[in-house]
Protein backbone atom coordinates (compact mmCIF):
# COMPACT_ATOMS: atom_id res chain seq x y z
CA UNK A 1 0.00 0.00 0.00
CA UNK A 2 1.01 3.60 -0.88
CA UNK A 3 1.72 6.60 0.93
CA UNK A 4 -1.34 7.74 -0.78
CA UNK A 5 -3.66 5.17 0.63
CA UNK A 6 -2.11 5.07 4.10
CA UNK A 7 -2.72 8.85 4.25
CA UNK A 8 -6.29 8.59 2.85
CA UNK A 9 -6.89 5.51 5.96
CA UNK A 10 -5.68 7.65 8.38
CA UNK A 11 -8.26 10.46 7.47
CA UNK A 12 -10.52 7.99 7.19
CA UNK A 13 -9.96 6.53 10.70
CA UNK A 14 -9.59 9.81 12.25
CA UNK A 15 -12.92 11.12 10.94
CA UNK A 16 -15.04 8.10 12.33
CA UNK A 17 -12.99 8.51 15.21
CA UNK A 18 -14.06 12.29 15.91
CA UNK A 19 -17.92 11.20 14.20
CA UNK A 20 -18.17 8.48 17.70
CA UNK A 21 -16.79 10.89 19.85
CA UNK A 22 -19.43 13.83 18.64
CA UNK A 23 -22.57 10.99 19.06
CA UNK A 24 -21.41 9.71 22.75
CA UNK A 25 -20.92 13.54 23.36
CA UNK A 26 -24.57 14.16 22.20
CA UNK A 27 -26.08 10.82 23.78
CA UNK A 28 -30.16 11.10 23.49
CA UNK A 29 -32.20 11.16 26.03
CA UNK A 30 -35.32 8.79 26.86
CA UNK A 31 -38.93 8.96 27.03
CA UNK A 32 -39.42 12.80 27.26
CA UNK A 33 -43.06 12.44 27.12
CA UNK A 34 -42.95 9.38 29.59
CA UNK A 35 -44.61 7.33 26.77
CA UNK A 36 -42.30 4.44 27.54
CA UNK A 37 -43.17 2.68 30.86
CA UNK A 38 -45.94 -0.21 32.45
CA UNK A 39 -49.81 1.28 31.49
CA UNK A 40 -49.98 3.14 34.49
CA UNK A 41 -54.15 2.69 34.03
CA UNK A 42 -55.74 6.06 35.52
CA UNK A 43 -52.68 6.87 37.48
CA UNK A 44 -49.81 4.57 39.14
CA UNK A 45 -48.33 5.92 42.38
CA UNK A 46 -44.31 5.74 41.61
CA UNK A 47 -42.00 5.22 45.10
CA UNK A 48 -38.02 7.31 45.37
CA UNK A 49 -35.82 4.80 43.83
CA UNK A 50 -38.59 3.40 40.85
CA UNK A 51 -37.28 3.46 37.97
CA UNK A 52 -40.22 1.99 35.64
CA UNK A 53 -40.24 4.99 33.34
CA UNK A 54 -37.74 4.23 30.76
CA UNK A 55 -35.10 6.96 31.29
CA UNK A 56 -36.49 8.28 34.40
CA UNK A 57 -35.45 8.21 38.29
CA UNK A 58 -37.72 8.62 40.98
CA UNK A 59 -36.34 11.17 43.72
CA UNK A 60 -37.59 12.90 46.85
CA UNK A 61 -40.61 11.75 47.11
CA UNK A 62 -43.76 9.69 45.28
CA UNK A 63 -44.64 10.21 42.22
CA UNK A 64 -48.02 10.05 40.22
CA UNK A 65 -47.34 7.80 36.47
CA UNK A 66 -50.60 9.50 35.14
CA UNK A 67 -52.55 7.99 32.46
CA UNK A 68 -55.67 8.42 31.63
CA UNK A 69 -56.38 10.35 34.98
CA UNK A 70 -56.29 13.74 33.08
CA UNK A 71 -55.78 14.74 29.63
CA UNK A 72 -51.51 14.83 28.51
CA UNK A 73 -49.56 17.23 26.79
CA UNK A 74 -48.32 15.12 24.17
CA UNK A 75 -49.16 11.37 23.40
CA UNK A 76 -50.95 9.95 26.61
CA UNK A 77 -48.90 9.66 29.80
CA UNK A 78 -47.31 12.46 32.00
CA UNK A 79 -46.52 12.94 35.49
CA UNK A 80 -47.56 14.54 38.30
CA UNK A 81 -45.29 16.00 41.56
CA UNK A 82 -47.15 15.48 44.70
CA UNK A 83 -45.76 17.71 47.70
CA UNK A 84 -41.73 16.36 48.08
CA UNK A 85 -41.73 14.05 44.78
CA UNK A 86 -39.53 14.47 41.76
CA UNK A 87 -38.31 12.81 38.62
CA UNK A 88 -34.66 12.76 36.71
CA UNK A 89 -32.51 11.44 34.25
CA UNK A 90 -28.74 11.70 33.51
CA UNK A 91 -27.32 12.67 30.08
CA UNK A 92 -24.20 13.77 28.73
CA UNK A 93 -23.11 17.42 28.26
CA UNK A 94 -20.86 19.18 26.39
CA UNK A 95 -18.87 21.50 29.04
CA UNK A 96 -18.35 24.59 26.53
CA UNK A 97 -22.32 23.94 25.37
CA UNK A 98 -25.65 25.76 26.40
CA UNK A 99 -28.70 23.98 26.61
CA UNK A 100 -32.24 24.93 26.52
CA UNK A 101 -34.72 22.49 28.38
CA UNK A 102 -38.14 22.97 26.89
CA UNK A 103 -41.25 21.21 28.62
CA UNK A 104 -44.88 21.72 29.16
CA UNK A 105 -46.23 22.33 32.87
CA UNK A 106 -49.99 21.83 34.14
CA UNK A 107 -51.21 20.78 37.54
CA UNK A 108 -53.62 18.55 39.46
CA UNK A 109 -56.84 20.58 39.05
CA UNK A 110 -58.44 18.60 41.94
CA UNK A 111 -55.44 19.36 44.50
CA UNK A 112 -55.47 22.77 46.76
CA UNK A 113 -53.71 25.28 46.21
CA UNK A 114 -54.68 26.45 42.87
CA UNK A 115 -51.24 28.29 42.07
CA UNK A 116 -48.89 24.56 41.68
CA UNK A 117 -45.03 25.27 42.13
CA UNK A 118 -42.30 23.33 40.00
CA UNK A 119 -38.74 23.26 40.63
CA UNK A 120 -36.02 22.14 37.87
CA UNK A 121 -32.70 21.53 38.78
CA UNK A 122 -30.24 21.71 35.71
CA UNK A 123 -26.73 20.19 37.05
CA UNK A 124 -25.93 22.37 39.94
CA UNK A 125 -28.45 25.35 39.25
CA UNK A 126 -32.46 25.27 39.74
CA UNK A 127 -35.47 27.70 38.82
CA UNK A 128 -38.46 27.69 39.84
CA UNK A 129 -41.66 27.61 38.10
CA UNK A 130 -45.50 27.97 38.62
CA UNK A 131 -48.85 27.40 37.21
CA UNK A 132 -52.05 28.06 38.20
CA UNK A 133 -55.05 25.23 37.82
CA UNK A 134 -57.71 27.71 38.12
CA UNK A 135 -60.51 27.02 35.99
CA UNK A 136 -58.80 24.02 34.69
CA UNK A 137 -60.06 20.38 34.80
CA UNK A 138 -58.91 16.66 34.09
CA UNK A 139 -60.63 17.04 30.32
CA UNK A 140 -58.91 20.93 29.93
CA UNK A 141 -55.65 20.75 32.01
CA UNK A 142 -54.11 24.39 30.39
CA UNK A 143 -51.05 22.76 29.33
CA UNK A 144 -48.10 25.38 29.07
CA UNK A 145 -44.33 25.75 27.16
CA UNK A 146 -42.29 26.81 29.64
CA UNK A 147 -38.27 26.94 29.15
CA UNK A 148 -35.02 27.53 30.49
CA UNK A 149 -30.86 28.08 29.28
CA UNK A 150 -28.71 26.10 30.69
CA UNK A 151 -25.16 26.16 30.67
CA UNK A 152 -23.40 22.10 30.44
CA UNK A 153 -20.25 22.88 32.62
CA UNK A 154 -19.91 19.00 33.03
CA UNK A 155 -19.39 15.85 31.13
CA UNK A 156 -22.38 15.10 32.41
CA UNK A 157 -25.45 17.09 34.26
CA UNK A 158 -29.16 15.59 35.89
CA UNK A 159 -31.82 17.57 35.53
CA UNK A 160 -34.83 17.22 37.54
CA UNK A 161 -38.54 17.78 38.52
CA UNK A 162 -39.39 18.41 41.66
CA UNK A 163 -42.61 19.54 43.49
CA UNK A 164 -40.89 21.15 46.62
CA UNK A 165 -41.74 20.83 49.84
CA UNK A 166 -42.26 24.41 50.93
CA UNK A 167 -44.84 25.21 48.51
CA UNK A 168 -46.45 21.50 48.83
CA UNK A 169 -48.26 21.88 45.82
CA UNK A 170 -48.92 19.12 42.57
CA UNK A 171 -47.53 20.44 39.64
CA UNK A 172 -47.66 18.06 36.63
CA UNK A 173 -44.95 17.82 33.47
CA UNK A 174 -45.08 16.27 30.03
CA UNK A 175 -43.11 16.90 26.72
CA UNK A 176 -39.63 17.64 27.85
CA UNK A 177 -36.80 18.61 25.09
CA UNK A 178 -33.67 19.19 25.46
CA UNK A 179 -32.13 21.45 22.76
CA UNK A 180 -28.06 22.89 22.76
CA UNK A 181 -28.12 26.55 21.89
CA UNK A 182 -25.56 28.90 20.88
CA UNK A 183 -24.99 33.06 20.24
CA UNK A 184 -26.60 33.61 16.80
CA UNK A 185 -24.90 36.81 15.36
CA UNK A 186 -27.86 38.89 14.46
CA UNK A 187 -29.12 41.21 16.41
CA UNK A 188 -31.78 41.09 19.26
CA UNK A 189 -34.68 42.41 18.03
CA UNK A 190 -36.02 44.07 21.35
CA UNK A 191 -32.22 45.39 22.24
CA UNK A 192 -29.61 47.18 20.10
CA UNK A 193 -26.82 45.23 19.58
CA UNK A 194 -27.76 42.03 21.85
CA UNK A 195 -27.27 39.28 20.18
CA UNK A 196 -30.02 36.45 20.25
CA UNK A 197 -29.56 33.12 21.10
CA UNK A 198 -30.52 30.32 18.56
CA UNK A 199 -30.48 26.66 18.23
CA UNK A 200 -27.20 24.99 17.32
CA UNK A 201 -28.78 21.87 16.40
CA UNK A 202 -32.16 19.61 16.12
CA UNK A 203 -33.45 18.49 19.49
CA UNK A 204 -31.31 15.91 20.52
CA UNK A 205 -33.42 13.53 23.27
CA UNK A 206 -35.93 13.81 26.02
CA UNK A 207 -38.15 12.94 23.18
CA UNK A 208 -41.04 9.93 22.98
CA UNK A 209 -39.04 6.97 21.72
């Protein structure tokens, strides 16, 4: 063999090489819509430590593997954060990358108080969300986007759900996306010479499998 050929195996090797790296970089996630699990019937009340939802943890506290309890965001299961419980999943990051988690938040209509309280914990930083059931019912739960930027920081990050304790409340989540982000260069349309953010690629997990 040539100098020729062993040159053009080397690129070869080399570019499959850096093609595996890039896909166990950008690993997908499970079962973003919880699609993926036993028929939880009406609802299935989930223990810390379950993990039955393919992808998912169970942490804090119960959780509520809702079926056809109350009407999902997308395809037919989601699940609900009684006061304490949570739900996460593991995934790897890209350390220089910024990721937007995307998901849809509702709450138990039948549960007081109306205004339902939803923590998410990205790696080692966490926001707070709410929504409030008013008006709302099993048949009309309100569904709403609700999003957040991220930065990775880690080879890996955990983000989770979590109804907390202080403000016992039962939110409920469904459709979570995961999307990496980066500085678009034009300009913010709201503020002079901002630049916007924009996605850097397709979703890449957290989706229904």
């Amino acid at each position: 063999m040539g100098y020729s050929s062993r040159w053009w195996g080397a690129v070869v090797i080399s570019s499959v090489s850096l093609f595996l790296a890039a896909g166990f970089a950008q690993a997908a996630l499970m079962n973003g819509s919880f699609e993926n699990g036993p028929d939880p019937g009406p609802a299935m009340v989930l223990p810390p430590g379950s993990t039955v939802i393919d992808g998912w943890s169970v942490v804090r506290g119960n959780i509520s593997y809702v079926g056809s309890k109350w009407q999902a965001s997308h395809g037919s299961r989601s699940v609900g954060l009684p006061c304490g419980g949570g739900i996460s999943q593991t995934f790897n990051t890209d350390p220089a990358e910024e990721y937007e988690v995307r998901f849809n938040i509702a709450g138990d209509p039948s549960t007081p108080p109306a205004v339902k309280t939803l923590a998410v914990t990205f790696g080692s930083d966490t926001r707070v969300f709410t929504f409030d059931t008013t008006g709302r019912s099993p048949e009309a739960m309100g569904w709403e986007a609700r999003s957040w930027i991220f930065a990775g920081g880690e080879l890996k990050a955990t983000l989770t759900f979590f109804s907390p304790t202080a403000e016992c409340s039962a939110p409920a989540v469904d459709n979570v996306r995961l999307i990496p982000v980066e500085i678009g260069v034009q300009a913010h349309p709201d503020v002079p010479g901002q630049p916007v953010r924009r996605p850097a690629r397709p979703a890449i997990g957290l989706l229904s499998q």
